[in-house]
Protein backbone atom coordinates (compact mmCIF):
# COMPACT_ATOMS: atom_id res chain seq x y z
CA UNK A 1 75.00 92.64 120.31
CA UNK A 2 78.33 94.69 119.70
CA UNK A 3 80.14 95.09 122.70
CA UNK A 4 82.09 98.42 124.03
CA UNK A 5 85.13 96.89 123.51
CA UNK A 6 84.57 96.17 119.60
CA UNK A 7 83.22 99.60 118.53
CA UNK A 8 86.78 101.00 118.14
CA UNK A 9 87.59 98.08 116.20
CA UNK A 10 84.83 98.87 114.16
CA UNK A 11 85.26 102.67 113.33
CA UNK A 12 89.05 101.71 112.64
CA UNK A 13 88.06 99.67 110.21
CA UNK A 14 85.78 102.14 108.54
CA UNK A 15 88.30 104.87 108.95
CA UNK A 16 91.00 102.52 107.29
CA UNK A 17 88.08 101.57 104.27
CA UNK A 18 87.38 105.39 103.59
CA UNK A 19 91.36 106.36 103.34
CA UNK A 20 91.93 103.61 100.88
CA UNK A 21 89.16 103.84 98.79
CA UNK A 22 89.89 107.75 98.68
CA UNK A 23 93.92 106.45 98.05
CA UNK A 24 92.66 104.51 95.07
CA UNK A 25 89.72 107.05 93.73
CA UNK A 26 91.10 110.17 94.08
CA UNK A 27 94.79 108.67 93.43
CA UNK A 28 93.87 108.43 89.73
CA UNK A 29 92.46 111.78 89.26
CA UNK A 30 95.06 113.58 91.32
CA UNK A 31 97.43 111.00 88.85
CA UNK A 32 95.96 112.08 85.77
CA UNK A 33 96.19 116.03 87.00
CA UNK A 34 99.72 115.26 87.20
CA UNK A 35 100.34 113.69 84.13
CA UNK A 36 98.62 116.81 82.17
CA UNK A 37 100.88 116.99 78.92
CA UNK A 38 101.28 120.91 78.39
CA UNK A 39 101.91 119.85 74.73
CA UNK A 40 98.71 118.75 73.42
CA UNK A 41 96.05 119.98 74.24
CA UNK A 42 92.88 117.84 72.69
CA UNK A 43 94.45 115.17 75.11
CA UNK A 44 94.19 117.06 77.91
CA UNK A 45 90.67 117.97 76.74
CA UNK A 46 90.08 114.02 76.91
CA UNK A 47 92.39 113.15 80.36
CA UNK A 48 89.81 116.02 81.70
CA UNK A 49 86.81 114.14 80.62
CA UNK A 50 87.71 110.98 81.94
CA UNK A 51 88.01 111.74 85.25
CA UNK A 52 85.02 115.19 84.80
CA UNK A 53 82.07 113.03 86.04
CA UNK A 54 83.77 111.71 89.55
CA UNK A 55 86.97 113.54 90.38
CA UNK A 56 84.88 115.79 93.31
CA UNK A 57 82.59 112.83 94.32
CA UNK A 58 85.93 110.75 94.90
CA UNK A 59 86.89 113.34 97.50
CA UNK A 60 83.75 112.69 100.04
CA UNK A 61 85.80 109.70 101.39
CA UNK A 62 88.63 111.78 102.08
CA UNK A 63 85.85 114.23 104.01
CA UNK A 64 83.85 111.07 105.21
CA UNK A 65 87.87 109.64 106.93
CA UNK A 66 88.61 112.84 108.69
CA UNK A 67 84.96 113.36 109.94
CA UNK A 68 84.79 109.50 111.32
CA UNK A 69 88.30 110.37 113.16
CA UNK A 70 86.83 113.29 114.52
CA UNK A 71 83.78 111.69 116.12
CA UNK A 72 85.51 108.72 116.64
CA UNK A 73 88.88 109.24 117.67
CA UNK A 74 88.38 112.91 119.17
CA UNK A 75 92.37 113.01 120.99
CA UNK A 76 93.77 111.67 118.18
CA UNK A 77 92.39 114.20 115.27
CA UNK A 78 93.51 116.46 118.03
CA UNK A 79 97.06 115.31 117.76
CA UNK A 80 97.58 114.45 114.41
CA UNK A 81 96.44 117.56 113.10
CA UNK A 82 98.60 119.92 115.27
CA UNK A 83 101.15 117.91 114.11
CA UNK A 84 99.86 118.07 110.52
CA UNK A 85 98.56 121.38 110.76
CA UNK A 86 100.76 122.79 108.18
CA UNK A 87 100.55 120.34 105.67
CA UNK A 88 97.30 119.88 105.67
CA UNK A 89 96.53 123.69 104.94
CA UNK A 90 98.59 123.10 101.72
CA UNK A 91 96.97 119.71 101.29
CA UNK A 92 93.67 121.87 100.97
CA UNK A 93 95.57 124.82 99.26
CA UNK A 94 96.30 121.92 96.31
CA UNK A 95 93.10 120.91 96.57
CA UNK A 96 91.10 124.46 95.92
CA UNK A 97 93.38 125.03 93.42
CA UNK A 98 92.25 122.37 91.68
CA UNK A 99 88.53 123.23 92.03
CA UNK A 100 88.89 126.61 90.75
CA UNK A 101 90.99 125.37 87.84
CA UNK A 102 88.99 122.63 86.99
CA UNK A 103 85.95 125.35 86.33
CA UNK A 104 87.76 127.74 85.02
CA UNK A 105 89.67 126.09 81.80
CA UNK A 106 86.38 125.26 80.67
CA UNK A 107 84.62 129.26 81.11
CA UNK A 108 87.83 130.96 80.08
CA UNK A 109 88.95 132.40 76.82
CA UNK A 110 90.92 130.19 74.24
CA UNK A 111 94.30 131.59 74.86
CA UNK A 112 94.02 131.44 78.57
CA UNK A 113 93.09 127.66 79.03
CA UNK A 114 96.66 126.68 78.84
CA UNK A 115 97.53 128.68 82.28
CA UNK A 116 94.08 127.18 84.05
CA UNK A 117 95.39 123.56 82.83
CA UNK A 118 99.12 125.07 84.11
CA UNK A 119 97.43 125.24 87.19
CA UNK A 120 95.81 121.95 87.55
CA UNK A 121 98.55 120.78 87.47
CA UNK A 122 100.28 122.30 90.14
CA UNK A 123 96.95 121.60 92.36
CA UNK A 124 97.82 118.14 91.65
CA UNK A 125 101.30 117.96 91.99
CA UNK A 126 100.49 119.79 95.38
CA UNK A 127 97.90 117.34 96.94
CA UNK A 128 99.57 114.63 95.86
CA UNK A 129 102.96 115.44 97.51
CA UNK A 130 101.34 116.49 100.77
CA UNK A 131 99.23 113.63 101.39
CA UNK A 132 102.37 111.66 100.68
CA UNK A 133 104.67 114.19 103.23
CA UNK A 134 101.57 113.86 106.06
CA UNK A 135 101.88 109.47 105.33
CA UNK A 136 105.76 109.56 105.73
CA UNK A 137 105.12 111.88 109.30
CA UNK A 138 102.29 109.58 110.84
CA UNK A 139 104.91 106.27 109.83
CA UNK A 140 107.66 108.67 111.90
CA UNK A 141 105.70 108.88 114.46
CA UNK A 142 105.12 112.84 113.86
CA UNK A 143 108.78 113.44 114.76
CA UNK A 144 110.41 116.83 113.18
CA UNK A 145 114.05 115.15 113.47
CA UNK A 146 116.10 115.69 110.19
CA UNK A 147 115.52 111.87 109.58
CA UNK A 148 112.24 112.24 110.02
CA UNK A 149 111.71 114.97 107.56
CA UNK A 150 113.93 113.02 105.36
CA UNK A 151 111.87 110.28 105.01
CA UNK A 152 108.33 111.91 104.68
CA UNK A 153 110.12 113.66 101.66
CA UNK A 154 111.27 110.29 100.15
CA UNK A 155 107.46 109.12 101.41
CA UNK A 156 106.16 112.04 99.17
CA UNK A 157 107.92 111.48 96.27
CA UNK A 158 106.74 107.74 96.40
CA UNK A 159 103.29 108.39 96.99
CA UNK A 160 103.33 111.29 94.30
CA UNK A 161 104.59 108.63 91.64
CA UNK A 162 102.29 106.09 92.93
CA UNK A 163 99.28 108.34 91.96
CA UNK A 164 100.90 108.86 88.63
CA UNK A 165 101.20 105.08 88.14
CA UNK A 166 97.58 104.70 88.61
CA UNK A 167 96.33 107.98 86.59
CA UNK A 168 98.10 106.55 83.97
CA UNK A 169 96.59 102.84 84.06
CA UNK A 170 92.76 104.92 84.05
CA UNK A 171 94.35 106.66 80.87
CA UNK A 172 94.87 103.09 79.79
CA UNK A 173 91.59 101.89 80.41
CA UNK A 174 89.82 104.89 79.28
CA UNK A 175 91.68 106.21 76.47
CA UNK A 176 92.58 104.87 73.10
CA UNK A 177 95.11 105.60 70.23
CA UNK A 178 97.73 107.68 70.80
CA UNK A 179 96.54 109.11 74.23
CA UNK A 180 96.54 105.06 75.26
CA UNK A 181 99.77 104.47 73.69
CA UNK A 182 101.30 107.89 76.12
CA UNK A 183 99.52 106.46 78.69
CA UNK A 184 101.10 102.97 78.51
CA UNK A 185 104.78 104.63 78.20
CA UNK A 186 103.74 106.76 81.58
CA UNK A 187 102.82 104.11 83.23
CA UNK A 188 106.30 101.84 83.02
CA UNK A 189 108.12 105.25 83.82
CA UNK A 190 106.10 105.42 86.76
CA UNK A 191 105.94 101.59 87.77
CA UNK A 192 109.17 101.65 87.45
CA UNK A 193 109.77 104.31 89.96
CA UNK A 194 106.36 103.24 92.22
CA UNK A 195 108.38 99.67 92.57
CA UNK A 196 111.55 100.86 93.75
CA UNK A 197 109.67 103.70 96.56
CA UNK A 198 107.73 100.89 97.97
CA UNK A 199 110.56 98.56 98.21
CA UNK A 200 112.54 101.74 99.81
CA UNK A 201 110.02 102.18 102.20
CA UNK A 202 109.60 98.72 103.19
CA UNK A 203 113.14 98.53 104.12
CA UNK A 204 113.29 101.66 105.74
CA UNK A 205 110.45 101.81 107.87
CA UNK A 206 111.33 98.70 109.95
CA UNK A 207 114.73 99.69 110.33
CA UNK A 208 113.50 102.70 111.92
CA UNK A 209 110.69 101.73 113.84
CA UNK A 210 111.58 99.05 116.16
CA UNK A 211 108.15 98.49 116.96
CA UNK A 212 107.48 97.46 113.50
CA UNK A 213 110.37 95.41 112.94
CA UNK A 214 109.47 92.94 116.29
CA UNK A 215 105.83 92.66 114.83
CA UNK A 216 107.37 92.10 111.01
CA UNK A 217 109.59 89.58 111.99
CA UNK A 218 107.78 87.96 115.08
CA UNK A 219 106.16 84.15 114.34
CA UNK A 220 103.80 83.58 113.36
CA UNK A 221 102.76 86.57 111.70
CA UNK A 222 105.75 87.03 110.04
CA UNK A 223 104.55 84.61 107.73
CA UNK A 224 101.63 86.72 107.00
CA UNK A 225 103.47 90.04 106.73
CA UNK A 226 105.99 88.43 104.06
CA UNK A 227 103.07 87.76 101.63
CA UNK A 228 101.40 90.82 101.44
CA UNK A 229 105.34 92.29 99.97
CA UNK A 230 105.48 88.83 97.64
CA UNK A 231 101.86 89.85 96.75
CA UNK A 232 102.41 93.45 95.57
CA UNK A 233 105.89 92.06 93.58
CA UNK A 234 103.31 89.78 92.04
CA UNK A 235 100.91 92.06 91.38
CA UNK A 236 104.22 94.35 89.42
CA UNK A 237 105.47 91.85 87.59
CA UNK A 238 101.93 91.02 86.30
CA UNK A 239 101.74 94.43 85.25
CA UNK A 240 104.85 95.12 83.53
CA UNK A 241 104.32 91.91 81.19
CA UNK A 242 100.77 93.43 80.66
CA UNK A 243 102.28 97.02 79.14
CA UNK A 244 104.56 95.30 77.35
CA UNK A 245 101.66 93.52 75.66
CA UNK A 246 99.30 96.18 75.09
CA UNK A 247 97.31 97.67 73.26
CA UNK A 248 95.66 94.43 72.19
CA UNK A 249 93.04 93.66 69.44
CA UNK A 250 89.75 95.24 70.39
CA UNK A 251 91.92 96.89 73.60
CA UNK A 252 91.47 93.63 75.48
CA UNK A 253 92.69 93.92 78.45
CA UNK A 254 92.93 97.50 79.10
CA UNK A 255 91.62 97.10 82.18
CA UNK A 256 94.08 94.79 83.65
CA UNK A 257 96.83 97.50 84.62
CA UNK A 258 93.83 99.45 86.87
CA UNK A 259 92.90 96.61 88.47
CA UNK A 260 96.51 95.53 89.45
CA UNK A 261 96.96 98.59 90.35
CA UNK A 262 94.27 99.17 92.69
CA UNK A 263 95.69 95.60 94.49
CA UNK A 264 99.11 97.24 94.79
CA UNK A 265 97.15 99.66 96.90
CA UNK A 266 95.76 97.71 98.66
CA UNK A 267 98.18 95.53 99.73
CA UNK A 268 100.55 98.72 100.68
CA UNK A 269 97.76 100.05 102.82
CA UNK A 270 96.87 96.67 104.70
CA UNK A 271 100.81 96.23 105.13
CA UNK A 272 101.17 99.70 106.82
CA UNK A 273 97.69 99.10 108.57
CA UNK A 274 98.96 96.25 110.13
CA UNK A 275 102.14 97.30 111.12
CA UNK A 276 100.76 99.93 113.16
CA UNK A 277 97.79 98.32 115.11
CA UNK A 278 95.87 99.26 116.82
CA UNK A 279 97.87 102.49 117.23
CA UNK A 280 95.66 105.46 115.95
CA UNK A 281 99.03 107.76 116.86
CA UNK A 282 102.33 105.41 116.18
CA UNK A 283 103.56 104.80 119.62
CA UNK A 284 100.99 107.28 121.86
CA UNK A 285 97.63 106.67 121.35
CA UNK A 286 95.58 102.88 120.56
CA UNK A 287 91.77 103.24 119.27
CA UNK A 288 90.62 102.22 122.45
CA UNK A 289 92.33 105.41 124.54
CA UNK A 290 92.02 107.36 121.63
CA UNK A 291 87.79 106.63 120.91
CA UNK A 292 84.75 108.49 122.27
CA UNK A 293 82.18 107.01 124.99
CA UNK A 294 80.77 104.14 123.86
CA UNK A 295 77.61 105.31 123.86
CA UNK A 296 78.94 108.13 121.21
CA UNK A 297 80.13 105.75 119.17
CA UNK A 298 76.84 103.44 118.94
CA UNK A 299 74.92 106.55 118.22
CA UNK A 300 77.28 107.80 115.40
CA UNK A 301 77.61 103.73 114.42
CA UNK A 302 73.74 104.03 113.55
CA UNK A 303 74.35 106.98 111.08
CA UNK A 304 77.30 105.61 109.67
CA UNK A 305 74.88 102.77 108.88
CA UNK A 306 73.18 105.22 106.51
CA UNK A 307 76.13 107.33 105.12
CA UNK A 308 78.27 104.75 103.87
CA UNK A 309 76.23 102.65 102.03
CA UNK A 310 74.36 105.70 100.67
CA UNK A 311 77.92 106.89 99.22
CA UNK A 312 79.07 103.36 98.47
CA UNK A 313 75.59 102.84 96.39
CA UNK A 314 76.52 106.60 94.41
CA UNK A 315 79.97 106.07 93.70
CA UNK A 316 79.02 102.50 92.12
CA UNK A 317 75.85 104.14 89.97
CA UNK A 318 78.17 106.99 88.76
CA UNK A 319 80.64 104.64 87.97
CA UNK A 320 78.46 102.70 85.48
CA UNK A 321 76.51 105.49 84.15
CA UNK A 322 79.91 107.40 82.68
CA UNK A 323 81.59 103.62 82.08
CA UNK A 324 83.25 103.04 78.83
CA UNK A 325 86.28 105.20 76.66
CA UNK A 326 86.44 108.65 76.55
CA UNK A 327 86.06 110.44 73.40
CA UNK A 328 85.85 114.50 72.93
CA UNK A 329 84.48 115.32 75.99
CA UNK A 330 81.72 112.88 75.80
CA UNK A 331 81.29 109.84 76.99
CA UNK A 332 80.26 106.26 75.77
């Protein structure tokens, strides 16, 4: 029998699964929007393909975060979004853009594809840096000082490379020849860069959050807060050797860069996760002030019991129907 007490617990943890497997899904196809080469154009033709079968599916878990923090956490999607309200609209402005783009390049005529790709671009570029600008706000604590702003900049910069590091290791593990080989040389650029926004923000954000510095440094849990950073430098140096090595015979290995990748996310997300609970607002609100009636949440637990799965079980089968390289617009 769940208790009252642990249904919060619960939807926070859904809430946090949903926004990182939307960080890490629709990270590589906002990545790959971004890293649209306006100089060839049968490899944007391919970077389109790879991500054509799942680039809209991978934004339900974006949809399926904000609806469980609506139901869930009604005060706090009431705060956070008044706070976010601006970015947000051009979060979704990116985001139609996009859509419309994505459809159009491939109705247009010949001459106008290049503006529709233009485009996609810019949609990606958008999303990306406003998801990033509406992290670096919630870590601030939704403040509007000029240090505040400062850092959700710097936070959206970071983020917008960090999507670019990851569209490129897809590209790696999707593409071959020459696109592979521009993939590989994208993502060191962008590791590169990823490495040294992380590490920023790491040292930043305790130095100007008290709260999380006492929990970062406090014993014991210090101990676990200082692997997940010694984790993530792992998981970079791993990955740097591995570029440096590919392509290999028979493209062995071209998965490796995703996968470190995707535990660079995760790592990232579970140390900001971590430093903040059980805050659902930094500093105002925890899940258990913030969540609905209990008897709310047990009701909306049941359908959640349904949803999830159901979109869990699609993303996997979509995922192994269009597995494999990428190759003219169709798919092995």
């Amino acid at each position: 029998m769940i208790l009252d007490s642990q249904l919060p617990i619960i939807f926070a943890g859904l809430m946090a699964f949903s926004v990182l497997v939307y960080a890490i899904l629709d990270g590589y196809d906002l990545g790959v929007g971004l890293l649209l080469p306006m100089d060839n154009e049968t490899q944007r033709d391919k970077m389109i393909a790879s991500i054509g079968p799942f680039w809209d599916a991978n934004e339900t878990w974006l949809v399926l975060a904000i609806g469980l923090l609506l139901v869930a956490f009604p005060s706090a999607h009431n705060v956070i979004f008044k706070a976010l309200y601006l970015p947000a609209a051009i979060l979704l402005i990116g985001l139609i853009l996009r859509g419309v783009s994505f459809d159009f390049r491939a109705k247009v005529i010949a001459h106008h594809k290049n503006r529709w790709d233009r485009l996609f671009k810019i949609g990606s570029l958008i999303s990306a840096a406003s998801q990033g600008y509406m992290l670096g706000m919630f870590v601030m604590g939704f403040e509007t000082t000029p240090i505040a702003v400062a850092f959700s900049l710097l936070s959206a910069f970071g983020v917008t490379m960090a999507y670019g590091l990851i569209g490129a290791c897809w590209l790696i593990m999707k593409a071959e020849d020459d696109l592979q080989m521009r993939a590989i040389g994208w993502a060191r650029k962008a590791g590169l860069i990823s490495f040294i926004g992380i590490l920023a923000v790491c040292l930043i954000n305790p130095l100007i959050n008290d709260a999380v510095f006492a929990r970062w440094t406090q014993l014991p849990w210090a101990y676990l807060f200082a692997l997940i950073p010694l984790l993530s430098l792992a998981f970079f140096v791993i990955g740097y050797h591995t570029l440096k090595r590919l392509p290999l015979k028979d493209d062995l290995g071209c998965w490796l860069p995703f996968v470190l990748c995707t535990g660079i996310f995760t790592f990232s997300f579970a140390g900001l996760a971590l430093s903040f609970y059980p805050y659902v607002v930094p500093g105002e609100l925890t899940i258990w002030q913030a969540a609905s009636a209990p008897e709310s949440l047990r009701i909306i637990l049941y359908g959640a019991m349904v949803v999830i799965p159901c979109i869990f079980a699609y993303t996997l089968f979509s995922y192994r129907v269009f597995w494999g390289k990428v190759r003219n617009l169709e798919y092995y």
